[in-house]
N, C-alpha and C. Protein backbone atom coordinates (compact mmCIF):
# COMPACT_ATOMS: atom_id res chain seq x y z
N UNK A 1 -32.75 42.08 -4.90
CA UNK A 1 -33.34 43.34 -5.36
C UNK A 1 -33.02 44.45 -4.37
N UNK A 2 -33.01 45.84 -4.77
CA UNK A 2 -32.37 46.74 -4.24
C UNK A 2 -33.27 47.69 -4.00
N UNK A 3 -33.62 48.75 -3.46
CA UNK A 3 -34.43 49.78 -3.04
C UNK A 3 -33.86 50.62 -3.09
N UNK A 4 -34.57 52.18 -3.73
CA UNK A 4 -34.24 53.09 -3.42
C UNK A 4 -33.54 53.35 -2.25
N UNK A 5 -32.63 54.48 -1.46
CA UNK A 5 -32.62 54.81 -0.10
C UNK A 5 -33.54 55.76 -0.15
N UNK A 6 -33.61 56.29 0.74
CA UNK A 6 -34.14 57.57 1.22
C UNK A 6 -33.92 58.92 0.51
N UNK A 7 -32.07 58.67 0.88
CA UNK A 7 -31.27 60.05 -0.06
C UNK A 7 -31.66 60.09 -1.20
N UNK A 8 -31.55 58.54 -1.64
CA UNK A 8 -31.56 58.14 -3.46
C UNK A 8 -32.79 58.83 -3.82
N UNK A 9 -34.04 58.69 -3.08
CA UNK A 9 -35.61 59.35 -3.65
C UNK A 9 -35.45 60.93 -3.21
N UNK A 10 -34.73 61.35 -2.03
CA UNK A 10 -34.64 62.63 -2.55
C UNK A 10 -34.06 63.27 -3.54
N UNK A 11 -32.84 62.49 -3.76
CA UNK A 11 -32.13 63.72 -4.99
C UNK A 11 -33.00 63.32 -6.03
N UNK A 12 -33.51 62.10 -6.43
CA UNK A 12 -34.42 62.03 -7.72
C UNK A 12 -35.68 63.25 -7.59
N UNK A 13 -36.42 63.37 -6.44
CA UNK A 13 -37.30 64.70 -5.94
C UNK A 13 -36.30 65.89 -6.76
N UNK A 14 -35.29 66.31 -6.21
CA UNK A 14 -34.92 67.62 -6.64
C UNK A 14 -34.37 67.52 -8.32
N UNK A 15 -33.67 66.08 -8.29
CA UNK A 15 -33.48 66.36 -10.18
C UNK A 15 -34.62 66.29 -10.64
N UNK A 16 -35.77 66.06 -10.39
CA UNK A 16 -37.21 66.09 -11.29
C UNK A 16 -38.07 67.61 -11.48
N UNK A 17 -37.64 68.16 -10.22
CA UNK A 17 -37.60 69.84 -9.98
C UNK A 17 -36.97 70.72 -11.01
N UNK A 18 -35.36 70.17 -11.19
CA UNK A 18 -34.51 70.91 -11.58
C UNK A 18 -34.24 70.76 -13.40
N UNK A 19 -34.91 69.42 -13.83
CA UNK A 19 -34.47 68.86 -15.28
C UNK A 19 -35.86 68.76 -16.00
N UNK A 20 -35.82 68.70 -16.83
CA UNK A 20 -36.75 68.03 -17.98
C UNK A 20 -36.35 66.75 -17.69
N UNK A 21 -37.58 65.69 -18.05
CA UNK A 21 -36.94 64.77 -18.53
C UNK A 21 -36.50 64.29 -20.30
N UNK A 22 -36.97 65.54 -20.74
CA UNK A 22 -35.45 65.61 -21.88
C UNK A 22 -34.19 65.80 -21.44
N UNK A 23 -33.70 66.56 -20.66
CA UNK A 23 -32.66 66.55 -19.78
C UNK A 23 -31.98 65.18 -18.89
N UNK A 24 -32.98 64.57 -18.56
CA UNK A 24 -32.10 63.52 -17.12
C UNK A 24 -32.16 62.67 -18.95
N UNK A 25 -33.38 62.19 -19.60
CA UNK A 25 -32.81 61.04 -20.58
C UNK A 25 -31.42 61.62 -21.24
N UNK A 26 -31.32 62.62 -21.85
CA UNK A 26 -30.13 62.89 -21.82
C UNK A 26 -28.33 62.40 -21.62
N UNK A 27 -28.90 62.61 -20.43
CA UNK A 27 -27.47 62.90 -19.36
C UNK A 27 -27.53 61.06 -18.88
N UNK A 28 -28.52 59.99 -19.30
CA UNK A 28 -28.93 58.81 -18.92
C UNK A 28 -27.68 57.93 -20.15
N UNK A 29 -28.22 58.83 -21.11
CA UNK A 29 -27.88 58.46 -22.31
C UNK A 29 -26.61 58.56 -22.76
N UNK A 30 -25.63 59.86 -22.23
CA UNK A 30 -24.27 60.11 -21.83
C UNK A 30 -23.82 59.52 -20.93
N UNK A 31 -24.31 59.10 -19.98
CA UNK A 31 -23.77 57.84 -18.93
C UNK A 31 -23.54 56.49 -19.63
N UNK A 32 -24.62 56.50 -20.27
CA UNK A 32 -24.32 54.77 -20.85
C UNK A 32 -23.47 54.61 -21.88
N UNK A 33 -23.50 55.55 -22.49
CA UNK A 33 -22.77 55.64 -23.94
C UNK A 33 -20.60 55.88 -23.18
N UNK A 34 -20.78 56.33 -22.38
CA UNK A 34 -19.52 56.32 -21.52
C UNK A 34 -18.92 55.19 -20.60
N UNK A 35 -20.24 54.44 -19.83
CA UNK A 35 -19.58 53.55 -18.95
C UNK A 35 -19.33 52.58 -19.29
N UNK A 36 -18.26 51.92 -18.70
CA UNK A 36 -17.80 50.54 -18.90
C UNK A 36 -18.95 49.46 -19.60
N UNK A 37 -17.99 49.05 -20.30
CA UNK A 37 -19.64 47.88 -21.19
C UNK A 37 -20.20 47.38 -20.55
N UNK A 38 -21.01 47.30 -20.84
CA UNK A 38 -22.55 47.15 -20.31
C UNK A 38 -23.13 45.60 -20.49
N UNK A 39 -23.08 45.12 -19.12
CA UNK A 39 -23.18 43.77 -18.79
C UNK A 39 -24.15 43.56 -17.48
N UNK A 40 -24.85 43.18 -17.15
CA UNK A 40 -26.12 43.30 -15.67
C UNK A 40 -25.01 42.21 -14.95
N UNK A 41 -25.14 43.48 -14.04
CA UNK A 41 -24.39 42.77 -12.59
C UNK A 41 -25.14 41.94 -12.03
N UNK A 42 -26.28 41.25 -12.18
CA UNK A 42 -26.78 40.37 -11.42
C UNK A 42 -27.30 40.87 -10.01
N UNK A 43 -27.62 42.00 -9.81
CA UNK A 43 -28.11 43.13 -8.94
C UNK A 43 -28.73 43.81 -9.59
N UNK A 44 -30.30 44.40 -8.93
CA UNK A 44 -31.42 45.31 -9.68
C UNK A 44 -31.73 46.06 -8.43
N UNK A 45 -32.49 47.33 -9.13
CA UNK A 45 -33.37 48.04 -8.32
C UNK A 45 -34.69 47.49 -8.83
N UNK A 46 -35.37 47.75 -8.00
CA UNK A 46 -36.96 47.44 -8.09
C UNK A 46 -37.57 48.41 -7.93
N UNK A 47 -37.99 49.65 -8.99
CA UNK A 47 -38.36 50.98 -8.63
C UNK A 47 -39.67 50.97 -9.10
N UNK A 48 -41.10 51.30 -8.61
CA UNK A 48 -42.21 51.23 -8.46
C UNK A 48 -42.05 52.67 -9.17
N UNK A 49 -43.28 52.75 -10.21
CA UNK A 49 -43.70 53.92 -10.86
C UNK A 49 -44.29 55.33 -10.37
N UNK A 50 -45.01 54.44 -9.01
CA UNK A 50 -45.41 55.20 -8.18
C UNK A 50 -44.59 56.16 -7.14
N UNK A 51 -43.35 55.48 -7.26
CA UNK A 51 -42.04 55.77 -5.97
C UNK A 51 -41.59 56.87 -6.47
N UNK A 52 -41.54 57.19 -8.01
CA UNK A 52 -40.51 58.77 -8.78
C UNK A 52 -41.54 59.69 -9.13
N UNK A 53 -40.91 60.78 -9.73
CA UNK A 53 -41.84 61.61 -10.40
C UNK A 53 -41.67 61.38 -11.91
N UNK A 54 -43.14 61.61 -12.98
CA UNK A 54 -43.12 61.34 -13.67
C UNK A 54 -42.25 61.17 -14.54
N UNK A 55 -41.22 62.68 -15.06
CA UNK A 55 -40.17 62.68 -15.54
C UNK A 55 -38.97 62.08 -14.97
N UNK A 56 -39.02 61.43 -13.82
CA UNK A 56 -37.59 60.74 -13.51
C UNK A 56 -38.23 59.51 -14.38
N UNK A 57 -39.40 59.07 -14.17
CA UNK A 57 -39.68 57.91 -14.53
C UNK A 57 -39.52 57.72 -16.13
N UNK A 58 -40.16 58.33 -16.70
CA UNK A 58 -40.05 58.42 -18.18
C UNK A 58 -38.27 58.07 -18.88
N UNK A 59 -37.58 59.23 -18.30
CA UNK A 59 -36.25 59.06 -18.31
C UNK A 59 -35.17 57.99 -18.10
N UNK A 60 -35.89 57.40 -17.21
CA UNK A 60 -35.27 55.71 -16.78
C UNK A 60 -35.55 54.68 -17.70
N UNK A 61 -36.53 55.18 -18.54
CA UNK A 61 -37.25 54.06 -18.93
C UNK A 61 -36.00 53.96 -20.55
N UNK A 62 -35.64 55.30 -20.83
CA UNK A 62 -34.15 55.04 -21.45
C UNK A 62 -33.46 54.18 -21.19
N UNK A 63 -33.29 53.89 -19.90
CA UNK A 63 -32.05 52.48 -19.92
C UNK A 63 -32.84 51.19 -20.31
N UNK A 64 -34.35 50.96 -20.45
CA UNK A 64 -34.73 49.92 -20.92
C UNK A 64 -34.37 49.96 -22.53
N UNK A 65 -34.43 50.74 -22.97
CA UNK A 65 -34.13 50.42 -24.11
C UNK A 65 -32.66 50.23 -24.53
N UNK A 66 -31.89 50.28 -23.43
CA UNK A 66 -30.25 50.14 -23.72
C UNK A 66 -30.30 48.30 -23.37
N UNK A 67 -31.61 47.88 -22.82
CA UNK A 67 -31.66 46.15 -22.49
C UNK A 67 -30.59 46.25 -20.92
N UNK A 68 -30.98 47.27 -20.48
CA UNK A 68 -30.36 47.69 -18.99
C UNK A 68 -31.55 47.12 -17.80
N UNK A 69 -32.69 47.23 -18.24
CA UNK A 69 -34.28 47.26 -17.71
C UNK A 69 -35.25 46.65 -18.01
N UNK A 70 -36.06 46.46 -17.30
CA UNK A 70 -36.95 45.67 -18.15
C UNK A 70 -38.43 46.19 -16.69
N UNK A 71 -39.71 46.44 -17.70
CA UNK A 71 -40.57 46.71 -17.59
C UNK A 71 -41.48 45.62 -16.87
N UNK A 72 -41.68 45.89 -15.40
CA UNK A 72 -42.60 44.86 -15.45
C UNK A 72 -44.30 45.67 -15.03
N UNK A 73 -45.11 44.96 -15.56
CA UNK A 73 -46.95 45.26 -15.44
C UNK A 73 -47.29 43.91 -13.81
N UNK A 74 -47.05 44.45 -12.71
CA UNK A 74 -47.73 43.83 -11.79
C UNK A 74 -49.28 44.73 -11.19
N UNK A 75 -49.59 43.49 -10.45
CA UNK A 75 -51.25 43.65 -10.18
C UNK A 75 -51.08 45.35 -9.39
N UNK A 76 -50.21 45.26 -8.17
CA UNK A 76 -50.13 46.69 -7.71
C UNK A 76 -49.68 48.03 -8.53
N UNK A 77 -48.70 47.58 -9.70
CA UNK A 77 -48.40 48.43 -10.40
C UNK A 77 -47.78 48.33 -11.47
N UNK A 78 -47.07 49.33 -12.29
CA UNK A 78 -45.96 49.30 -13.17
C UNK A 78 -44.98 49.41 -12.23
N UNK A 79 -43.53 48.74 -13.05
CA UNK A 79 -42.21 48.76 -11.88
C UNK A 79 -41.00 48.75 -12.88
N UNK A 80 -39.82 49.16 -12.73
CA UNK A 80 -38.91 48.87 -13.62
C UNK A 80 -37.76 48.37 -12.52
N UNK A 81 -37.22 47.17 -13.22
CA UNK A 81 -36.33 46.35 -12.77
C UNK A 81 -34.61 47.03 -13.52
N UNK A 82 -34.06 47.33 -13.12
CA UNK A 82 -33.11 48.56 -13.50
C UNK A 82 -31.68 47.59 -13.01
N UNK A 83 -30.13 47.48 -13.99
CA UNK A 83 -29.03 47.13 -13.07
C UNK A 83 -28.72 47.70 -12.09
N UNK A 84 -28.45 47.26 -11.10
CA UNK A 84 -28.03 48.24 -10.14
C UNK A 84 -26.96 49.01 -10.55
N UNK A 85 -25.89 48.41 -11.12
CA UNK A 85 -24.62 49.11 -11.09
C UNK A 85 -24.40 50.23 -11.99
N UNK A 86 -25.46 50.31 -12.87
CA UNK A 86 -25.41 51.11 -13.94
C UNK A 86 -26.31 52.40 -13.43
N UNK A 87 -27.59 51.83 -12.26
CA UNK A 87 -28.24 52.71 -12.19
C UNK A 87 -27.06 53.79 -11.00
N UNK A 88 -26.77 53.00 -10.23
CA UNK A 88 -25.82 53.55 -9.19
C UNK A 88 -24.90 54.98 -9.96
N UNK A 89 -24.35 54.23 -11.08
CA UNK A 89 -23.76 55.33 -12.07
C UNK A 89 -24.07 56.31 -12.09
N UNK A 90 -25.57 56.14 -13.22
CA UNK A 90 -26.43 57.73 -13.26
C UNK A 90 -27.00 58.08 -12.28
N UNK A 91 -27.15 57.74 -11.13
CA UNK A 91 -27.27 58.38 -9.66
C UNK A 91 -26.51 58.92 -9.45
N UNK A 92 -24.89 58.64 -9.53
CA UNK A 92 -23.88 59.86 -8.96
C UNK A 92 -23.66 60.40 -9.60
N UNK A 93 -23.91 60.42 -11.35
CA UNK A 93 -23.51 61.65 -12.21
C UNK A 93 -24.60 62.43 -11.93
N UNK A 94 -26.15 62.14 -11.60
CA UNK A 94 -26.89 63.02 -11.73
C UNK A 94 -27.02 63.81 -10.20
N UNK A 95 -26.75 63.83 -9.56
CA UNK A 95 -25.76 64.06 -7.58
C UNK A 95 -24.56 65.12 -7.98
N UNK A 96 -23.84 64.82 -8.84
CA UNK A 96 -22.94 65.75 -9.19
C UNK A 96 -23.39 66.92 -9.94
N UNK A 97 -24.13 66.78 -11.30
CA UNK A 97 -24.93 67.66 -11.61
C UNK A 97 -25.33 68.39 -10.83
N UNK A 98 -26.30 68.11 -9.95
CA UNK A 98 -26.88 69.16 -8.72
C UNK A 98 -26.31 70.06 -8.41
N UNK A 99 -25.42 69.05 -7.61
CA UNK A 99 -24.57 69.94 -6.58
C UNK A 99 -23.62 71.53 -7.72
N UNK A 100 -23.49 70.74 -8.68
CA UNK A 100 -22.86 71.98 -9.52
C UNK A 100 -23.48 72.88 -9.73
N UNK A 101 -24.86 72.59 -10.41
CA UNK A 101 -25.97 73.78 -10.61
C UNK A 101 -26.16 74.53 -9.66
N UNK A 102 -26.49 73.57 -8.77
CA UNK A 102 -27.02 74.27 -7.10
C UNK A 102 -25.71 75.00 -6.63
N UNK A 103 -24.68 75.22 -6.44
CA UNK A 103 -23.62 75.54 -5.84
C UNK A 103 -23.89 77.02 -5.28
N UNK A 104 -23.31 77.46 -4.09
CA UNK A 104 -23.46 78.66 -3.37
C UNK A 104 -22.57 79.44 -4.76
N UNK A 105 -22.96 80.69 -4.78
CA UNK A 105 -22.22 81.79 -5.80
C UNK A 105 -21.11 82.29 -4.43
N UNK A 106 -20.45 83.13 -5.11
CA UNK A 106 -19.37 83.88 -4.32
C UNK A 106 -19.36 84.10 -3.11
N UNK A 107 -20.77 84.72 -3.14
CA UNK A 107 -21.11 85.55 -1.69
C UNK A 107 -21.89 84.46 -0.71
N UNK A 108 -21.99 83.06 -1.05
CA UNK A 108 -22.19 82.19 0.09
C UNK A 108 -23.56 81.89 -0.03
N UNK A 109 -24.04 82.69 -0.91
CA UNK A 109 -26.10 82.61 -1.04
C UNK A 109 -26.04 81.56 -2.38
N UNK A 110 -27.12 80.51 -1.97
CA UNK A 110 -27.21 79.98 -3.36
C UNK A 110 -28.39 80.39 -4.18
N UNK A 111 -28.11 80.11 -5.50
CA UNK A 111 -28.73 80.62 -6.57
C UNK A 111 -29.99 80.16 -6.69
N UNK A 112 -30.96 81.14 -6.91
CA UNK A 112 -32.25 81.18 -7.17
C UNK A 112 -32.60 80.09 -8.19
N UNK A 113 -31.58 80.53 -9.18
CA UNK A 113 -31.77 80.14 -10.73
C UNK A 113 -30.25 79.41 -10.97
N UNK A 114 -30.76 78.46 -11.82
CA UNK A 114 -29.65 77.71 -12.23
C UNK A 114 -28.32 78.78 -12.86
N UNK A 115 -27.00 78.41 -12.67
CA UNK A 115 -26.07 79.45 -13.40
C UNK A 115 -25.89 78.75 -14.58
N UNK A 116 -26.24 77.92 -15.26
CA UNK A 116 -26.42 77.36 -16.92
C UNK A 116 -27.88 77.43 -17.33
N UNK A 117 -27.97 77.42 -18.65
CA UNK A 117 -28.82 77.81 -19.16
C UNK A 117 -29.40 75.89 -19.60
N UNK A 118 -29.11 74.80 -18.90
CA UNK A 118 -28.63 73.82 -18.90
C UNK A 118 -29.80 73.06 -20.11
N UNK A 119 -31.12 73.43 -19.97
CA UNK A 119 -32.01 73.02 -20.85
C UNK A 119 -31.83 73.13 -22.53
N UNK A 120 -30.91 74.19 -22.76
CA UNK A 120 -30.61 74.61 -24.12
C UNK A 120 -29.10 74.14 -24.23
N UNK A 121 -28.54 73.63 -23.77
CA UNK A 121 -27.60 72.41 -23.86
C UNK A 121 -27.57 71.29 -24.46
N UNK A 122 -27.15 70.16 -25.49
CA UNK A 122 -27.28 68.93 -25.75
C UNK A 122 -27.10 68.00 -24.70
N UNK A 123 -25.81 69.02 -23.73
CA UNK A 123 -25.93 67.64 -22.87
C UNK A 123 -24.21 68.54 -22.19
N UNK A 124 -24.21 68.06 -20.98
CA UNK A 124 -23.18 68.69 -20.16
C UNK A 124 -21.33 68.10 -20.90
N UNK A 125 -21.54 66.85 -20.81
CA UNK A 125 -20.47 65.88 -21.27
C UNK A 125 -20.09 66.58 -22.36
């Protein structure tokens, strides 16, 4: 079983800032529907409900229904058992996202406000 890193729970912090989670399921949902078929590497994350913010959480819970995940009810908590390799995926598409939205404008200052209107989008892909 695999753990968040550190980095990994921050950028989930700022995509939960920056997205709906109509947005990250989304872009969850364009990942899977794109990556290589979909087979569990025999590697998981073990992500505690308590560890994301709501909407990252909700959003993840999309790959359970792709049979990517699976829900578990323990005494300390809810937890989702996630492939790693798939989650690894929508970790760096959603890392790339950022960094695009977020990007310094011309003059070296970054943007207040997103430069897409990204919520009224179906989806970046």
């Amino acid at each position: 079983m695999k753990n968040l890193s550190s980095d990994n729970r921050a950028m989930w912090l700022k995509a939960s800032t920056e997205f709906t989670a109509k947005s990250l399921r989304s872009e969850i949902q364009e990942v899977i529907k794109w990556a290589p078929s979909l087979r569990r590497s025999g590697e998981d994350y073990f992500i505690s409900r308590k560890s994301i913010p709501a909407n990252v959480w909700e959003a993840m819970c999309e790959i359970e229904e792709w049979g990517m995940a699976d829900r578990l009810d323990e005494a300390e908590g809810e937890y989702l058992r996630i492939d790693a390799s798939l989650l690894d995926l929508v970790m760096e598409t959603i890392k790339l996202l950022l960094k695009v939205l977020l990007q310094p404008q011309r003059d070296g200052v970054v943007a207040e406000r997103h430069r897409l209107a990204y919520d009224d989008c179906p989806t970046l892909v």
